[in-house]
C-alpha atoms as a PDB file:
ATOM      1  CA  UNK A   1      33.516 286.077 137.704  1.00  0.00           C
ATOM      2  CA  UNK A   2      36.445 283.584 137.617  1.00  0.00           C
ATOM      3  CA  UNK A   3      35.021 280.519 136.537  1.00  0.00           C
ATOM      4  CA  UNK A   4      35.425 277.536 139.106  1.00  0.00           C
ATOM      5  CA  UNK A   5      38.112 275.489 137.313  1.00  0.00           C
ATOM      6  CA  UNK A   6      39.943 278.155 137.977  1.00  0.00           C
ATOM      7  CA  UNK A   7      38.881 278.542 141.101  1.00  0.00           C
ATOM      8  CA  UNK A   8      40.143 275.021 141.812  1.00  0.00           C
ATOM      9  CA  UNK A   9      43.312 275.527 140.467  1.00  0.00           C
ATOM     10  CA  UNK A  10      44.205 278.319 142.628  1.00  0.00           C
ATOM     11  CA  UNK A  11      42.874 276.747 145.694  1.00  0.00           C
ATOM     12  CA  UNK A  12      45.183 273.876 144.672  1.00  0.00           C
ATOM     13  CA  UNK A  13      48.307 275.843 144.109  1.00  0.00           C
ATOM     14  CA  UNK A  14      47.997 278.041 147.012  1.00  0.00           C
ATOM     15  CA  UNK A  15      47.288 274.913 149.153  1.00  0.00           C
ATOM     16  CA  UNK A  16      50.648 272.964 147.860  1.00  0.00           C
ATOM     17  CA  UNK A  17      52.209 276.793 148.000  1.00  0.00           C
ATOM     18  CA  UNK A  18      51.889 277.066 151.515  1.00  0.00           C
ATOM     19  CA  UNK A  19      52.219 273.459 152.305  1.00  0.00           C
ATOM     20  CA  UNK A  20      55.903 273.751 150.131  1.00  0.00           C
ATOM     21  CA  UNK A  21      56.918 276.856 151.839  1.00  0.00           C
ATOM     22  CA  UNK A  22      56.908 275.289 155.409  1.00  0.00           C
ATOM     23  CA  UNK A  23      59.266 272.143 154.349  1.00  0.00           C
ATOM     24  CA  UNK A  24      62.409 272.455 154.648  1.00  0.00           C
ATOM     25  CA  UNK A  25      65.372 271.163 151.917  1.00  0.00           C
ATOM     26  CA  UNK A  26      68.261 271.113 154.716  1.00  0.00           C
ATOM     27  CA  UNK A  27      66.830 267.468 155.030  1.00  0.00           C
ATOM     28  CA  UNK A  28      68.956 266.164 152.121  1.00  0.00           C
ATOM     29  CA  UNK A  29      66.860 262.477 152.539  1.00  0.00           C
ATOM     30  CA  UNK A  30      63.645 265.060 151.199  1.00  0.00           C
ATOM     31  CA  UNK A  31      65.524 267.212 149.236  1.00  0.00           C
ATOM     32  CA  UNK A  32      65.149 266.248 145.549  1.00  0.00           C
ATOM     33  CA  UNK A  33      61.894 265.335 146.321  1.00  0.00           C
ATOM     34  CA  UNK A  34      60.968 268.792 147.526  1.00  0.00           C
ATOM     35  CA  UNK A  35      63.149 270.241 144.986  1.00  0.00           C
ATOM     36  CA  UNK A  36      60.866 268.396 142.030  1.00  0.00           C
ATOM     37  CA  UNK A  37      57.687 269.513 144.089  1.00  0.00           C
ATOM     38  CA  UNK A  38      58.559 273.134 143.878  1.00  0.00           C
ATOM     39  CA  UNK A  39      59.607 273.036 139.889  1.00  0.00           C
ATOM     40  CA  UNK A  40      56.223 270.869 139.626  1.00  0.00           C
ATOM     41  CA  UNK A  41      54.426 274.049 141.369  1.00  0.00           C
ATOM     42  CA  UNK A  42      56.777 276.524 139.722  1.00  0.00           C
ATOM     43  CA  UNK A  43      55.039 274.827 136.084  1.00  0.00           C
ATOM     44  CA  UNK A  44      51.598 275.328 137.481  1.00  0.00           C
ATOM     45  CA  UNK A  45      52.078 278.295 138.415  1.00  0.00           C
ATOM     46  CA  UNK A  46      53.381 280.127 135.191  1.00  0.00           C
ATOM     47  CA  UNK A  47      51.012 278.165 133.152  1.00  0.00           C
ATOM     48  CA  UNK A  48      47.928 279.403 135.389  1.00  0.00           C
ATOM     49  CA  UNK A  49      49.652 283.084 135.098  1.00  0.00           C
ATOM     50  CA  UNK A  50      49.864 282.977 131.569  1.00  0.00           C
ATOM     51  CA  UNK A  51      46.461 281.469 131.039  1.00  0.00           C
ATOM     52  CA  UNK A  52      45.100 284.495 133.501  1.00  0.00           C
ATOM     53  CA  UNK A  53      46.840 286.865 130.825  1.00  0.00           C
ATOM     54  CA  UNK A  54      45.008 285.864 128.360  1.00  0.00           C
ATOM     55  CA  UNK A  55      41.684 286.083 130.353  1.00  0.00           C
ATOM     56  CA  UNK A  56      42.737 289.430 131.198  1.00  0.00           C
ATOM     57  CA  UNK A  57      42.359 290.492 127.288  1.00  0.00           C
ATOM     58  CA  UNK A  58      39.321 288.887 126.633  1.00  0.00           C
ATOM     59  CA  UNK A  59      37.597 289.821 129.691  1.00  0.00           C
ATOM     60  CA  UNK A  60      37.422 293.646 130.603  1.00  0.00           C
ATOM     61  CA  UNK A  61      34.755 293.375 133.546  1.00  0.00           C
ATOM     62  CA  UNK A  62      37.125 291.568 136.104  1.00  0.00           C
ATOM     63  CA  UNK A  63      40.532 292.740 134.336  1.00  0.00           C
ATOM     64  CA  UNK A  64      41.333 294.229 137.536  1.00  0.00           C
ATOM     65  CA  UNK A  65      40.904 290.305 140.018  1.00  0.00           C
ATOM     66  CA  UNK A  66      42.940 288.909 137.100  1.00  0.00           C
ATOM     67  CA  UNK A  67      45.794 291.519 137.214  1.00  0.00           C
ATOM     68  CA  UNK A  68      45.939 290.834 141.426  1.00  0.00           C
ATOM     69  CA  UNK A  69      46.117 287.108 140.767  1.00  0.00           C
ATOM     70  CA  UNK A  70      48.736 287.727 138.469  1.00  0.00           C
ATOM     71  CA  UNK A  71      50.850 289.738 140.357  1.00  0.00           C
ATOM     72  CA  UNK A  72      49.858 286.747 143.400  1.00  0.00           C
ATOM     73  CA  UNK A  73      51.149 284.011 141.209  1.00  0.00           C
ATOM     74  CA  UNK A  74      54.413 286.050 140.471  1.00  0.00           C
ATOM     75  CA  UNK A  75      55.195 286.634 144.084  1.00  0.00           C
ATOM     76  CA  UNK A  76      54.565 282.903 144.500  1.00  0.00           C
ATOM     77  CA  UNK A  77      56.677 282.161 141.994  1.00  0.00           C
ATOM     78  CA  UNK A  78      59.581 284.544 143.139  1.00  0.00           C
ATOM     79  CA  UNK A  79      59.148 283.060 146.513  1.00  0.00           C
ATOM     80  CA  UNK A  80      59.726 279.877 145.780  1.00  0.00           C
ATOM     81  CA  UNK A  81      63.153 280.992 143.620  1.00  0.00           C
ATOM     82  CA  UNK A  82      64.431 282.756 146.858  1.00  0.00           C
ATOM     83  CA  UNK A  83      63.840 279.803 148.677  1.00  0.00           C
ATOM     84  CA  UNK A  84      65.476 277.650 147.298  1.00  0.00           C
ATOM     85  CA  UNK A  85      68.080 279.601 146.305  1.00  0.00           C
ATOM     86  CA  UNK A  86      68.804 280.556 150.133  1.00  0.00           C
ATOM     87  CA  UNK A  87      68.597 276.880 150.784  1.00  0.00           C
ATOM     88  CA  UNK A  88      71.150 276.191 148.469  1.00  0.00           C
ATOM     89  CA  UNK A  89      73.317 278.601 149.875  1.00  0.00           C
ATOM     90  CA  UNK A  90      73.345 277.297 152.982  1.00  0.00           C
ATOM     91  CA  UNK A  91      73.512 274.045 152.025  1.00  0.00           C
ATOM     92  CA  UNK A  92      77.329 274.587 150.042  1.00  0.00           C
ATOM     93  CA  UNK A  93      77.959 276.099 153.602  1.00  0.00           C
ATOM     94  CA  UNK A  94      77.179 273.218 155.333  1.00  0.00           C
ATOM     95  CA  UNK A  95      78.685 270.906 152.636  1.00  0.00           C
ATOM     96  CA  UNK A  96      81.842 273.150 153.809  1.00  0.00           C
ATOM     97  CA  UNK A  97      81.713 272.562 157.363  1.00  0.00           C
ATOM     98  CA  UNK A  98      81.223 269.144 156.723  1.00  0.00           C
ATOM     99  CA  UNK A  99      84.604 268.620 154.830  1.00  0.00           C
ATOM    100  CA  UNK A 100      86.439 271.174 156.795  1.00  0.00           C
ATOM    101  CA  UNK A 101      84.970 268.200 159.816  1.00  0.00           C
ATOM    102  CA  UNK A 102      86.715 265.442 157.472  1.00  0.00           C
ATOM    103  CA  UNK A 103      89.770 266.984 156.781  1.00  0.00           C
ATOM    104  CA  UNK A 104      90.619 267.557 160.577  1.00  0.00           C
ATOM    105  CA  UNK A 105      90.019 263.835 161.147  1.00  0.00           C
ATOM    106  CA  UNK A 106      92.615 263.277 158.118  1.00  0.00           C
ATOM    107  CA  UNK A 107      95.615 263.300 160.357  1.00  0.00           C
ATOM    108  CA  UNK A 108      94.051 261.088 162.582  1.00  0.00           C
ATOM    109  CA  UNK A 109      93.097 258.520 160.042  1.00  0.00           C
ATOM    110  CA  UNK A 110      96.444 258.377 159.022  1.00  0.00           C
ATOM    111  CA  UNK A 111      98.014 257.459 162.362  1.00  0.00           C
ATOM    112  CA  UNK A 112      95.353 254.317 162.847  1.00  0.00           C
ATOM    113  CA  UNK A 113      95.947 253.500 159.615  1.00  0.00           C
ATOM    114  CA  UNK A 114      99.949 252.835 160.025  1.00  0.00           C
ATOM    115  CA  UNK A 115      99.036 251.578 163.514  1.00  0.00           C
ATOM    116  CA  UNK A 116      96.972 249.252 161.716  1.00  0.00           C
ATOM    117  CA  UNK A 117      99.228 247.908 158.738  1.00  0.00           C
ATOM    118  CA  UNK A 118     102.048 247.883 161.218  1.00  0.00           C
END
């Protein structure tokens, strides 16, 4: 039986899992913020994984609940990684588009600007 601290613990991560993987970082206002939440989680995580390890050594009865969670907490884990990795991604394309937006309004610029000091 998994005792209920660890019970807790998973509730808790899954909870902020699934709360984390439904935001979204394209909101750049949120976007360290959610960036520290998922390292945070990412911690807690590997730290409950490794603890579960070590349980699964000791503990031969339920070596078989432990391995699942395991192998749960490392596709949590590799979730999160893709996510924000894809994020990223998209957010250098954006970052792109955005100074591919300033550079056409260059010219433009430049022409008020001698209309200005003229």
């Amino acid at each position: 039986m998994i005792s209920k601290s660890l019970q807790e613990e998973i509730s808790s991560i899954e909870y902020e899992w699934r709360h984390l993987s439904k935001e979204s970082t394209y909101d750049h206002q949120f976007y360290l913020f959610i960036s520290i939440k998922s390292t945070a989680l990412k911690l807690r995580i590997h730290s409950l994984r490794e603890l579960v390890k070590k349980q699964i050594e000791t503990d031969n009865k339920t070596k078989l609940a432990y391995q699942m969670l395991v192998n749960s907490l490392q596709n949590m884990e590799s979730l999160l990684d893709f996510k924000a990795k894809t994020e990223n991604e998209l957010d250098k394309e954006h970052m792109k588009y955005v100074m591919e937006k300033i550079q056409s309004i260059e010219p433009e610029i430049e022409i008020l600007r001698k209309y200005i000091t003229n």
